[in-house]
PDB file of N, CA and C in Angstrom:
ATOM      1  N   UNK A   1     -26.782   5.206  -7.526  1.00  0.00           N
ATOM      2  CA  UNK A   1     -25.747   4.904  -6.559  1.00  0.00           C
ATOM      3  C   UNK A   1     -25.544   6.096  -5.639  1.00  0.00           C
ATOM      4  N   UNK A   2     -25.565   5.551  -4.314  1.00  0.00           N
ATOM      5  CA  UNK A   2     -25.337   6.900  -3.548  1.00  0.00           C
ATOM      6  C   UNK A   2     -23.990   7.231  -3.174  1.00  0.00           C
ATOM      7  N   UNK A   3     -23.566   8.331  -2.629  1.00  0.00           N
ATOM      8  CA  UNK A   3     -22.288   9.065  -2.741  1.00  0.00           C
ATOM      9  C   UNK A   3     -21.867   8.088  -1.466  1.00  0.00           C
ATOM     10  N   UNK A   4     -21.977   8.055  -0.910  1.00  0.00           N
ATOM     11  CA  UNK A   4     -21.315   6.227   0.425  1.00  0.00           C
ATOM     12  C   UNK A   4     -20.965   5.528  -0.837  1.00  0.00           C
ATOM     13  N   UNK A   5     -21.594   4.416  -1.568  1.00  0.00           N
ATOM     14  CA  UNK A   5     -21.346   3.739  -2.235  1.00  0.00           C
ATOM     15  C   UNK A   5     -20.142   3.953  -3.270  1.00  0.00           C
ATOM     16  N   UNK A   6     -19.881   5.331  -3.965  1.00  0.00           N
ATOM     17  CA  UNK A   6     -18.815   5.539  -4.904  1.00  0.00           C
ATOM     18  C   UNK A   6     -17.621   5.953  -4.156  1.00  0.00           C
ATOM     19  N   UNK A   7     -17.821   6.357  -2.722  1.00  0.00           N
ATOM     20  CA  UNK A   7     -16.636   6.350  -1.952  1.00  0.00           C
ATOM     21  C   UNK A   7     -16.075   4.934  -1.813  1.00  0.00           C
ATOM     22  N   UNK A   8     -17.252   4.280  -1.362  1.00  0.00           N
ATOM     23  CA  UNK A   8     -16.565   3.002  -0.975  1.00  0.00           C
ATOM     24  C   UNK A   8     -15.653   2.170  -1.754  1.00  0.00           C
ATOM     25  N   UNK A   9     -16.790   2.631  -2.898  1.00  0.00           N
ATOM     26  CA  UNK A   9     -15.538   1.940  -4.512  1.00  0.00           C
ATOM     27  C   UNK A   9     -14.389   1.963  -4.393  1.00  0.00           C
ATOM     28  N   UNK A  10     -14.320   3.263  -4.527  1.00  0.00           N
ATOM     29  CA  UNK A  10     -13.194   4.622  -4.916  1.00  0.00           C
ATOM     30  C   UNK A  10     -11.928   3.577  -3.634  1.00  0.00           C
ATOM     31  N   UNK A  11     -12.732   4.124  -2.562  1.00  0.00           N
ATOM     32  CA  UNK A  11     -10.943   3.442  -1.571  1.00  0.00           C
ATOM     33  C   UNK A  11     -11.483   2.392  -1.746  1.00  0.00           C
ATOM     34  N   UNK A  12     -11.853   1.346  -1.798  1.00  0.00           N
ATOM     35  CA  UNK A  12     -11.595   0.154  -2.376  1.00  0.00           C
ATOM     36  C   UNK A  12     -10.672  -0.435  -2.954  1.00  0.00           C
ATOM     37  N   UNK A  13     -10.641   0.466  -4.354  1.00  0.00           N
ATOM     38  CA  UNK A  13     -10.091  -0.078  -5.355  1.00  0.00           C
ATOM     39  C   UNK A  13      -8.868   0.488  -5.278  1.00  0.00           C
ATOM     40  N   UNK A  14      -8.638   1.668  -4.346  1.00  0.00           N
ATOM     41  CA  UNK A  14      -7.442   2.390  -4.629  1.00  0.00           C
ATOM     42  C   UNK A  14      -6.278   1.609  -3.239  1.00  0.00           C
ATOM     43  N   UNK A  15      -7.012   0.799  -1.883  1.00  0.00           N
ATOM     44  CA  UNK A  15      -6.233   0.468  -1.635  1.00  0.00           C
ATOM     45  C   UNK A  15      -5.799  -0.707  -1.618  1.00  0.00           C
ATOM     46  N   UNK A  16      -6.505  -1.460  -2.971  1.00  0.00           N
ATOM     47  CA  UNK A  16      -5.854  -2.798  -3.369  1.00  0.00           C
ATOM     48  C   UNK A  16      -4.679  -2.320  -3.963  1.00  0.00           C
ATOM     49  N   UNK A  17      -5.179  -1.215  -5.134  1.00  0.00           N
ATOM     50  CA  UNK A  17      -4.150  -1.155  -5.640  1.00  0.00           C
ATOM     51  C   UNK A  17      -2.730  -0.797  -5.010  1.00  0.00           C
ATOM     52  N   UNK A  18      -2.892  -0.316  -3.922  1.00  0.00           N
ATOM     53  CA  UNK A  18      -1.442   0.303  -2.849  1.00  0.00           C
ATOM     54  C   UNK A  18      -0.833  -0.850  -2.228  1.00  0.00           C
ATOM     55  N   UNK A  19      -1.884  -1.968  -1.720  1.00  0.00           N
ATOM     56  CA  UNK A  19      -1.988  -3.080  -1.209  1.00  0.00           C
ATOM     57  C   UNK A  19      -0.559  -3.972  -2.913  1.00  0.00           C
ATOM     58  N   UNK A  20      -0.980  -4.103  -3.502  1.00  0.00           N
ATOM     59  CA  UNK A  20      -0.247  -4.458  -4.910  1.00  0.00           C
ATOM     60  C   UNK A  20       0.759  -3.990  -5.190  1.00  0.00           C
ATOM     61  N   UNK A  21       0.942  -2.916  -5.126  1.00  0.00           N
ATOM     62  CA  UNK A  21       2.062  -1.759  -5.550  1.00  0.00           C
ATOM     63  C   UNK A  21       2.979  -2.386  -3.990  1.00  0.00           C
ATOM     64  N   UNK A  22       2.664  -2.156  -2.849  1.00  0.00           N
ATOM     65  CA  UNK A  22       3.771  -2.538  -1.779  1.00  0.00           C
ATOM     66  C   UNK A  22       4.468  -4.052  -2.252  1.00  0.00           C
ATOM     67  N   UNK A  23       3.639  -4.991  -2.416  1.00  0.00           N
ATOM     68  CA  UNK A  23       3.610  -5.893  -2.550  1.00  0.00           C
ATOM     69  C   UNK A  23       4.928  -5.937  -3.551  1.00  0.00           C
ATOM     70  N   UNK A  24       4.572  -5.586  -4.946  1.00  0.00           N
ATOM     71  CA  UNK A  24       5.461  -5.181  -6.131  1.00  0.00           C
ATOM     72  C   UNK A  24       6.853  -4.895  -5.229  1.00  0.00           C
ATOM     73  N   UNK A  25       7.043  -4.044  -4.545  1.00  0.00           N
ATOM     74  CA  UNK A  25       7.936  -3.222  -4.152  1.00  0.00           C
ATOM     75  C   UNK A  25       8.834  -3.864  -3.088  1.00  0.00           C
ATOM     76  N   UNK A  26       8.045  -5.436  -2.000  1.00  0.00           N
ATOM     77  CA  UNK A  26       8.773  -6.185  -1.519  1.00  0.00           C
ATOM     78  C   UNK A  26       9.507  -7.175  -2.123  1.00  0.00           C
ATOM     79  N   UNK A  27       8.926  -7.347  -3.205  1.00  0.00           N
ATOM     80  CA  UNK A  27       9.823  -8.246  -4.650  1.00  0.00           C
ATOM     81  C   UNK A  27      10.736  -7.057  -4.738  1.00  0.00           C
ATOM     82  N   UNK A  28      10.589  -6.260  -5.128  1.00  0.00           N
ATOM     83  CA  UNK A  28      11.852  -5.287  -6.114  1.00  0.00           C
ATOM     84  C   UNK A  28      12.871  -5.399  -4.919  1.00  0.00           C
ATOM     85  N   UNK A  29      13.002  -5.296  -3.523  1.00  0.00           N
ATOM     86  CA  UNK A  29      13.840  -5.230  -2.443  1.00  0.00           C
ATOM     87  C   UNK A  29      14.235  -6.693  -2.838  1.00  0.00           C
ATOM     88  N   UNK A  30      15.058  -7.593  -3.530  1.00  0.00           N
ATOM     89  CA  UNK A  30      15.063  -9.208  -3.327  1.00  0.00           C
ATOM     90  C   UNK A  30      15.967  -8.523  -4.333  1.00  0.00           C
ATOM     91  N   UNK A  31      15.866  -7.589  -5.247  1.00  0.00           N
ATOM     92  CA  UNK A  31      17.081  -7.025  -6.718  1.00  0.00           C
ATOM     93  C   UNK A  31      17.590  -5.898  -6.454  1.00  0.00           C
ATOM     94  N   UNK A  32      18.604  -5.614  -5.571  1.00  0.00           N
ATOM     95  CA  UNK A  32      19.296  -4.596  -5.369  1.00  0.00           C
ATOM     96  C   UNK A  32      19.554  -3.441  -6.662  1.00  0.00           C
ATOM     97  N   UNK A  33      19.798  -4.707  -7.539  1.00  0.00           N
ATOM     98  CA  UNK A  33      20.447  -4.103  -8.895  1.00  0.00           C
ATOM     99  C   UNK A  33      19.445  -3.112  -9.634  1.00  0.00           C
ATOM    100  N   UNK A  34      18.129  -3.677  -9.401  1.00  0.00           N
ATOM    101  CA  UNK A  34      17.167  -2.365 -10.290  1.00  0.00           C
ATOM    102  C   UNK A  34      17.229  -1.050 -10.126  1.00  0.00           C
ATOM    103  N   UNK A  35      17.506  -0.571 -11.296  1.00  0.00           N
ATOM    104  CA  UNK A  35      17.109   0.482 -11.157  1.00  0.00           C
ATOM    105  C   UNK A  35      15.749   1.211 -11.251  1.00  0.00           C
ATOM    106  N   UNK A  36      15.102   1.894  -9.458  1.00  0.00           N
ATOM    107  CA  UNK A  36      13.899   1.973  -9.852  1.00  0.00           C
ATOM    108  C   UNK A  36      13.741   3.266 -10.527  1.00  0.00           C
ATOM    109  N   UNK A  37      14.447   3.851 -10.849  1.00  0.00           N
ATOM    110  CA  UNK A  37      13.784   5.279 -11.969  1.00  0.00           C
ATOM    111  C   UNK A  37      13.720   5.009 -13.927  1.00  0.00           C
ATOM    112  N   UNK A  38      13.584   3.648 -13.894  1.00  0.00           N
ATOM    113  CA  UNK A  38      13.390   3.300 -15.241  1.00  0.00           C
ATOM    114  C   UNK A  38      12.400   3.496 -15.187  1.00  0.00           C
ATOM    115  N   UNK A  39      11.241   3.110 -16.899  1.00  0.00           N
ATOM    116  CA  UNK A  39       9.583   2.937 -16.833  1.00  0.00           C
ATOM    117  C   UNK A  39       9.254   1.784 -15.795  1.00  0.00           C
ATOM    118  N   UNK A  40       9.624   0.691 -16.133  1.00  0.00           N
ATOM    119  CA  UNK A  40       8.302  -0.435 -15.429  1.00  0.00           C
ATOM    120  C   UNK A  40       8.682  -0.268 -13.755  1.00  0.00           C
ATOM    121  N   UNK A  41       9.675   0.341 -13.761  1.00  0.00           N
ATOM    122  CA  UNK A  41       9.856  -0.161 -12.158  1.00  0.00           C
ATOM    123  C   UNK A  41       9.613   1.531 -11.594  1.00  0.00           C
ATOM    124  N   UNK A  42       9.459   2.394 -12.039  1.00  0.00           N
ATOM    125  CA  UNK A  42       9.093   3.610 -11.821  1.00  0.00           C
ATOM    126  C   UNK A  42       7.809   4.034 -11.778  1.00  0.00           C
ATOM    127  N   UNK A  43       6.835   3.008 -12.130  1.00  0.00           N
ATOM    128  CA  UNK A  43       5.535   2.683 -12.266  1.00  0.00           C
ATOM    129  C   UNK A  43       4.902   2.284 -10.948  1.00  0.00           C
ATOM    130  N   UNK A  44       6.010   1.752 -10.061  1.00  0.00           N
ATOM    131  CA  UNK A  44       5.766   0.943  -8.766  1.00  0.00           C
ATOM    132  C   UNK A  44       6.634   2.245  -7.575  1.00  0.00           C
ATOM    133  N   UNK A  45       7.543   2.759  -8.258  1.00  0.00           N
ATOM    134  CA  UNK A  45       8.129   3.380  -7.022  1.00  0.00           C
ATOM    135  C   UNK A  45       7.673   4.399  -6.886  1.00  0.00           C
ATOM    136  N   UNK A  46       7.361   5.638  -8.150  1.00  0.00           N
ATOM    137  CA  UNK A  46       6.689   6.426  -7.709  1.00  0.00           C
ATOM    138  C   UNK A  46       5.465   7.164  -6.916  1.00  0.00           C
ATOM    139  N   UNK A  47       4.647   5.916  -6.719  1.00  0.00           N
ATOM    140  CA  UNK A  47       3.308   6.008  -5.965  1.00  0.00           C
ATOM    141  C   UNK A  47       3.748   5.748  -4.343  1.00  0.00           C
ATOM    142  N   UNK A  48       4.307   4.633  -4.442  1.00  0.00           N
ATOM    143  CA  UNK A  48       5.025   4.314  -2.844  1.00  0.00           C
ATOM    144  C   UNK A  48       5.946   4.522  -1.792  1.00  0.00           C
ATOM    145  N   UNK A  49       6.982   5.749  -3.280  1.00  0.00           N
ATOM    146  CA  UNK A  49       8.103   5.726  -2.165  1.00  0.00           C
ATOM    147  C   UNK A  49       7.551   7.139  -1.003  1.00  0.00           C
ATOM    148  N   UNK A  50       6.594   7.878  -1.059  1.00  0.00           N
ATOM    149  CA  UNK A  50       6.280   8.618   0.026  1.00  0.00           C
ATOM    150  C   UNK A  50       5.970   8.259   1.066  1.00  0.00           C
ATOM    151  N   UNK A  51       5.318   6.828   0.967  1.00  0.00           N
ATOM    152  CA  UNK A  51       4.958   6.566   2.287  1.00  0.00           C
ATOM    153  C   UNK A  51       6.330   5.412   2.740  1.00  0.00           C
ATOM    154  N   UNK A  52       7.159   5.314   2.366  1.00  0.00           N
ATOM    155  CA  UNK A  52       7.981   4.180   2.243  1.00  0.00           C
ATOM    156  C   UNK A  52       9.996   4.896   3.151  1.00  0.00           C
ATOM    157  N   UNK A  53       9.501   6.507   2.284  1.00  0.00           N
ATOM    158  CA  UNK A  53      10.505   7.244   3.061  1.00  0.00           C
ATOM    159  C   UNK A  53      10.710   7.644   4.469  1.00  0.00           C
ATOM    160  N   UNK A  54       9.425   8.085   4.654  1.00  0.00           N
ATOM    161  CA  UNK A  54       9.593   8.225   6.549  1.00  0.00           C
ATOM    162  C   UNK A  54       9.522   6.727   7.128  1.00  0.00           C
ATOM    163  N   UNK A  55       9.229   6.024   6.327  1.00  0.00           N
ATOM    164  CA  UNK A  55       8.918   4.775   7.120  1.00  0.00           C
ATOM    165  C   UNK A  55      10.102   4.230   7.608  1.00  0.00           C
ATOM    166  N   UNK A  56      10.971   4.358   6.552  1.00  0.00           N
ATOM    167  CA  UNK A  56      12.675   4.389   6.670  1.00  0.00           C
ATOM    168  C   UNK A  56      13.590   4.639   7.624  1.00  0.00           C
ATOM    169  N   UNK A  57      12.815   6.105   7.559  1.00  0.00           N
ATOM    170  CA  UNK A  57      13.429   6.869   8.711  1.00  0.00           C
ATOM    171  C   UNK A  57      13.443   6.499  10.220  1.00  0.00           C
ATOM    172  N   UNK A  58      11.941   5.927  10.132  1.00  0.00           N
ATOM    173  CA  UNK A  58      11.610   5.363  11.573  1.00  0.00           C
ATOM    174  C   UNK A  58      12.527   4.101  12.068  1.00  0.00           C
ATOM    175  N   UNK A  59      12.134   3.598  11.116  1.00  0.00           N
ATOM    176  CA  UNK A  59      12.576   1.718  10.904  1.00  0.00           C
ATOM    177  C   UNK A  59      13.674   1.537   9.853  1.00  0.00           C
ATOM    178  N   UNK A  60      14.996   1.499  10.940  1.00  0.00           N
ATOM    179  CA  UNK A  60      15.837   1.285   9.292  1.00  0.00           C
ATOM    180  C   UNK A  60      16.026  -0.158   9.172  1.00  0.00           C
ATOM    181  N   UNK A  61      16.798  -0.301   8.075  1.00  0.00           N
ATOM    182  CA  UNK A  61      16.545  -1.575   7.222  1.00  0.00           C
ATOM    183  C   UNK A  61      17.687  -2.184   8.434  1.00  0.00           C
ATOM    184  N   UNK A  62      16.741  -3.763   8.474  1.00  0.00           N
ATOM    185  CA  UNK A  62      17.151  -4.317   9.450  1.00  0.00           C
ATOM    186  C   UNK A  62      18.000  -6.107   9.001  1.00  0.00           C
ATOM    187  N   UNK A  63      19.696  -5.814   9.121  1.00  0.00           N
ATOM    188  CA  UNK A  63      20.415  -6.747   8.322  1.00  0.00           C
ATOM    189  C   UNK A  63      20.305  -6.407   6.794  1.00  0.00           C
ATOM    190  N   UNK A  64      20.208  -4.896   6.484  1.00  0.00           N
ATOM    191  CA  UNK A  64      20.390  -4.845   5.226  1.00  0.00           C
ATOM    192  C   UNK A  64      18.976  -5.258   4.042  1.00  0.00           C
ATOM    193  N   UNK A  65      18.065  -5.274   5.017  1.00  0.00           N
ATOM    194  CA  UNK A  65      16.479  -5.909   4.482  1.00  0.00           C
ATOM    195  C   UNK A  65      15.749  -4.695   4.725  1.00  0.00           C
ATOM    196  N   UNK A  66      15.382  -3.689   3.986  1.00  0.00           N
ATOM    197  CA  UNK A  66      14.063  -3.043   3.652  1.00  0.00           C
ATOM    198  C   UNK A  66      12.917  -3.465   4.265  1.00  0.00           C
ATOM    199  N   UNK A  67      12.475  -3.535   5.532  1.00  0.00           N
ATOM    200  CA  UNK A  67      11.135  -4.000   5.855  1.00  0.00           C
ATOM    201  C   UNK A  67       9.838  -3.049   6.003  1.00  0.00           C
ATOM    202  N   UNK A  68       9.897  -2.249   5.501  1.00  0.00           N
ATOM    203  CA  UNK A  68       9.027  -0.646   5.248  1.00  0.00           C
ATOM    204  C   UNK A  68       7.952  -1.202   4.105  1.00  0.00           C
ATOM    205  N   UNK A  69       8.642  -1.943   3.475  1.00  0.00           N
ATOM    206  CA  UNK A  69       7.089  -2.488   2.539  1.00  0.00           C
ATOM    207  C   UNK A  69       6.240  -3.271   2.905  1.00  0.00           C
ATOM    208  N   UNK A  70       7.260  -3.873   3.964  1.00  0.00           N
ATOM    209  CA  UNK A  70       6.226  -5.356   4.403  1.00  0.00           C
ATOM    210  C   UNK A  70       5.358  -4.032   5.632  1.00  0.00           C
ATOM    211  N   UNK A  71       6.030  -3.186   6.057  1.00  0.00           N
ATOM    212  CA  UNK A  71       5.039  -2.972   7.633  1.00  0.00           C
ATOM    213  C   UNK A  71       3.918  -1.875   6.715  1.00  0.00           C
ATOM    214  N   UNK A  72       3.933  -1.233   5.623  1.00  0.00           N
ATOM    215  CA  UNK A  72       2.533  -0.832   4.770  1.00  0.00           C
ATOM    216  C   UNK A  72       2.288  -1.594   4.262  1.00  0.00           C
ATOM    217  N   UNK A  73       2.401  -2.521   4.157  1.00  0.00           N
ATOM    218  CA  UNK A  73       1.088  -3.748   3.397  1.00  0.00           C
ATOM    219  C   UNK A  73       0.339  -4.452   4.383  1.00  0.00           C
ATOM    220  N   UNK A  74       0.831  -4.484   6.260  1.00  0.00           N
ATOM    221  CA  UNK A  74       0.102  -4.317   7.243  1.00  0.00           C
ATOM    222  C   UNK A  74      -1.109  -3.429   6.913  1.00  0.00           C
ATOM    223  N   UNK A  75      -0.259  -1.901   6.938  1.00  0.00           N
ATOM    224  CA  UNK A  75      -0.987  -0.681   7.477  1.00  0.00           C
ATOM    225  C   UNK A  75      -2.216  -0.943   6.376  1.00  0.00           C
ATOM    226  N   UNK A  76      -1.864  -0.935   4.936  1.00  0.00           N
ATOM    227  CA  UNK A  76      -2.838  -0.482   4.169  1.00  0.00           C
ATOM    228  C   UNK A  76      -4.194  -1.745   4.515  1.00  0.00           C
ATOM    229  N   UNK A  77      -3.317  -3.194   4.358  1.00  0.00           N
ATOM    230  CA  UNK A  77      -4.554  -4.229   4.995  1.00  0.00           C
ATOM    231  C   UNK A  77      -5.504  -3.958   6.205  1.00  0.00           C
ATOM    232  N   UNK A  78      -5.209  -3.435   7.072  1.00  0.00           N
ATOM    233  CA  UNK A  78      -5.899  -3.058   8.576  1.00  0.00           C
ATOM    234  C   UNK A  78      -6.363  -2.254   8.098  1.00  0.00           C
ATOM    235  N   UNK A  79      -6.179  -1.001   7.027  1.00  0.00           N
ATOM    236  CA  UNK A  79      -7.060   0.373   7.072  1.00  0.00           C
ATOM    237  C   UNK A  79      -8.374  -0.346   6.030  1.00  0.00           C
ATOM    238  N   UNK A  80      -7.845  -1.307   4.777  1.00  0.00           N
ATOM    239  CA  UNK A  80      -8.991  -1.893   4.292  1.00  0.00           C
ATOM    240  C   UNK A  80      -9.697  -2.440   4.981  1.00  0.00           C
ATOM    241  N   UNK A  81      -9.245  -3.556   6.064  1.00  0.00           N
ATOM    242  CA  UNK A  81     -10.662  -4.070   6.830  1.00  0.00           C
ATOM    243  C   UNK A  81     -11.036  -2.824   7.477  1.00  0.00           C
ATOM    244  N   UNK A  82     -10.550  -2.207   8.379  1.00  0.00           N
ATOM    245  CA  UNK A  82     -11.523  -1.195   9.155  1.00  0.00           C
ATOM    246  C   UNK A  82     -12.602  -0.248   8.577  1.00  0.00           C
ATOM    247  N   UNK A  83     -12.286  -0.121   6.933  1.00  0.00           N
ATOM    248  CA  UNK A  83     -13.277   0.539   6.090  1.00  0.00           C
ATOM    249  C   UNK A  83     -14.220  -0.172   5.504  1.00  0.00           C
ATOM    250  N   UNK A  84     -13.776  -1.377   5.429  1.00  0.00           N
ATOM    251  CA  UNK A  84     -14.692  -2.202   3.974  1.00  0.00           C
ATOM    252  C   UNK A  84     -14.897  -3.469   4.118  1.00  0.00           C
ATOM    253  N   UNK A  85     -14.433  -4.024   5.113  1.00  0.00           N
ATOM    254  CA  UNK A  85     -14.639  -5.116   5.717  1.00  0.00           C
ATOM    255  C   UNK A  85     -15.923  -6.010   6.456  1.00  0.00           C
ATOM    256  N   UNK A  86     -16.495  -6.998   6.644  1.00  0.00           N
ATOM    257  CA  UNK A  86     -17.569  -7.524   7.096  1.00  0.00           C
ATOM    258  C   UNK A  86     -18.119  -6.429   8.112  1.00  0.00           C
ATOM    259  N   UNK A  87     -17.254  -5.953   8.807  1.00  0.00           N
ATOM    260  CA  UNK A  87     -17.927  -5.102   9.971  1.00  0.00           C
ATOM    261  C   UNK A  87     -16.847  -3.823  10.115  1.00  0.00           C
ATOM    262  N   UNK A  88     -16.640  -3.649   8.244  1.00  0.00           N
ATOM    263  CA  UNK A  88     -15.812  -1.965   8.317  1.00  0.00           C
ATOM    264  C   UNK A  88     -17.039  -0.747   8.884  1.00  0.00           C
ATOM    265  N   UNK A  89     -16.292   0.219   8.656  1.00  0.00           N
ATOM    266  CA  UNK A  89     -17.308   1.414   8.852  1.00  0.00           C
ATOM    267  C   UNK A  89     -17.932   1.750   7.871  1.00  0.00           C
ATOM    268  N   UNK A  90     -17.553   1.851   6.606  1.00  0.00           N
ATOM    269  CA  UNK A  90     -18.188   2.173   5.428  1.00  0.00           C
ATOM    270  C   UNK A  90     -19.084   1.102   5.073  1.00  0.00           C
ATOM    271  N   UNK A  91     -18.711   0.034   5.402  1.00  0.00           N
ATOM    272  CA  UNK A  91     -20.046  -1.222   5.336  1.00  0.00           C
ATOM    273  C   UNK A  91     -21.281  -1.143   6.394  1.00  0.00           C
ATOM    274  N   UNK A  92     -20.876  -0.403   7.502  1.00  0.00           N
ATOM    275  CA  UNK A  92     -22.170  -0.923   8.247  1.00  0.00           C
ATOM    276  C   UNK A  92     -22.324   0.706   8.348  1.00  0.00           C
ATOM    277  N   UNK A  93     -22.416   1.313   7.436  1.00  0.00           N
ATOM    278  CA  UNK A  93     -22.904   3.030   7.173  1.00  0.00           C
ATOM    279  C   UNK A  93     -23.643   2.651   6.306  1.00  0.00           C
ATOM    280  N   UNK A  94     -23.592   1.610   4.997  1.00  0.00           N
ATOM    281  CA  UNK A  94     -24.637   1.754   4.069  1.00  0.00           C
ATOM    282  C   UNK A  94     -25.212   1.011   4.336  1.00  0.00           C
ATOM    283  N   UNK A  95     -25.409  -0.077   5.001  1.00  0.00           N
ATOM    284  CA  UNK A  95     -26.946  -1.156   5.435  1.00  0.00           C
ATOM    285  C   UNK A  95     -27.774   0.097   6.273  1.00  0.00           C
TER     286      UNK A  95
END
């Protein structure tokens, strides 16, 4: 396997998983009440809330709705196709 190929994995897999984790995190906004510094829900906030804080800052919550998860589960979707996609860059680097 060449070093293209284990990159490609690598963010692949890492931005489904971010892709998932936002996802997670637009459900958790629907339960005010959680607390996210428990285990299971600290599992989801700690990876996301960095990119989730300035996002905040930019865009505040609009009617009391958190929409910072929904606009990175954009970002991270667009950065997956542009990498890995039918006609990402990392796809038409290894043909």
């Amino acid at each position: 396997m060449s070093i293209l190929t284990v990159a490609s994995w690598s963010i692949g897999i890492w931005l489904g998983l971010m892709t998932l984790l936002f996802i997670f995190r637009i459900v958790l906004t629907w339960y005010p009440q959680v607390e996210l510094n428990r285990f299971p829900f600290s599992a989801i906030a700690i990876p996301t809330e960095p990119f989730l804080s300035p996002t905040r800052k930019l865009i505040p919550p609009l009617g009391g709705v958190d929409i910072s998860p929904i606009i990175w589960v954009g970002i991270v979707s667009l950065l997956r196709e542009v990498l890995l996609g039918q006609q990402g860059i990392l796809t038409m680097l290894m043909r």
